[in-house]
Protein backbone atom coordinates (compact mmCIF):
# COMPACT_ATOMS: atom_id res chain seq x y z
CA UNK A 1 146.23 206.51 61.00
CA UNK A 2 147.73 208.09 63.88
CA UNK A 3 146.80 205.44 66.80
CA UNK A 4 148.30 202.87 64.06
CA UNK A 5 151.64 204.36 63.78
CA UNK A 6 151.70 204.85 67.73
CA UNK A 7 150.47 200.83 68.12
CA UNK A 8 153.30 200.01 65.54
CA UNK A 9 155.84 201.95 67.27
CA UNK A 10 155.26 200.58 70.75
CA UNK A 11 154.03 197.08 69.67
CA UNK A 12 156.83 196.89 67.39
CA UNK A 13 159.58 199.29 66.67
CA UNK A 14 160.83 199.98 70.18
CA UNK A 15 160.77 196.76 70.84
CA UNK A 16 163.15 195.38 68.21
CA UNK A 17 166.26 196.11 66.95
CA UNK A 18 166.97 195.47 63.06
CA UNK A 19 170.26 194.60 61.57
CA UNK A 20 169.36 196.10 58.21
CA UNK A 21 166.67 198.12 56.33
CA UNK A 22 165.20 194.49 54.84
CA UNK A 23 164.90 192.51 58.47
CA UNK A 24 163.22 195.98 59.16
CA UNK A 25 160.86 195.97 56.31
CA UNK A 26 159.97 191.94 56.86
CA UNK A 27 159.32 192.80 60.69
CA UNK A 28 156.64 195.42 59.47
CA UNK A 29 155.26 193.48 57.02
CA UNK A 30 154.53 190.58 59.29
CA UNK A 31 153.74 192.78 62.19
CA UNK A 32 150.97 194.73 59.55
CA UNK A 33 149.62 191.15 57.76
CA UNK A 34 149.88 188.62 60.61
CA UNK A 35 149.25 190.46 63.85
CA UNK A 36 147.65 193.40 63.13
CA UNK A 37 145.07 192.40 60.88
CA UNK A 38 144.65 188.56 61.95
CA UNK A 39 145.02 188.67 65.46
CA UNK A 40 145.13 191.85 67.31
CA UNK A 41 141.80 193.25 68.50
CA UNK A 42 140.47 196.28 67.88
CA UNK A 43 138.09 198.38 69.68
CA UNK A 44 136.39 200.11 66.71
CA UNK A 45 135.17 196.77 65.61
CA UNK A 46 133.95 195.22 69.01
CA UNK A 47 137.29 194.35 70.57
CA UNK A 48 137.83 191.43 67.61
CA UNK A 49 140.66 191.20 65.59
CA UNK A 50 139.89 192.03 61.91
CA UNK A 51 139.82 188.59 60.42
CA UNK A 52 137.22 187.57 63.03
CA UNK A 53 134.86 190.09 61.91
CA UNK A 54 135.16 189.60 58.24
CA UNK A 55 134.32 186.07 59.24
CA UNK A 56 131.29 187.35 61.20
CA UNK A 57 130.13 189.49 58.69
CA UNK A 58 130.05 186.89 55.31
């Protein structure tokens, strides 16, 4: 949970600036459902993004 809050922060947080609490919220929400689990990889997994090995595993 920790190296996800740190990826958010850099990937995402830093490197925007909101104009309210709700463009905030929609950022993390799309940062969370589009990149994060659909295309970012991740090491745990076999340097894939999460999507890819759901596909791999049905």
């Amino acid at each position: 949970m920790e190296s996800f809050f740190s990826r958010l922060t850099v990937e995402l947080v830093f490197a925007e600036q909101y104009e309210s609490i709700e463009d905030a919220k929609s950022g993390i929400f799309e940062y969370i459902e589009v990149f994060y689990n659909r295309v970012r990889r991740h090491s745990a997994i076999g340097h894939i993004s999460p999507a890819e090995f759901e596909r791999k595993s049905a």
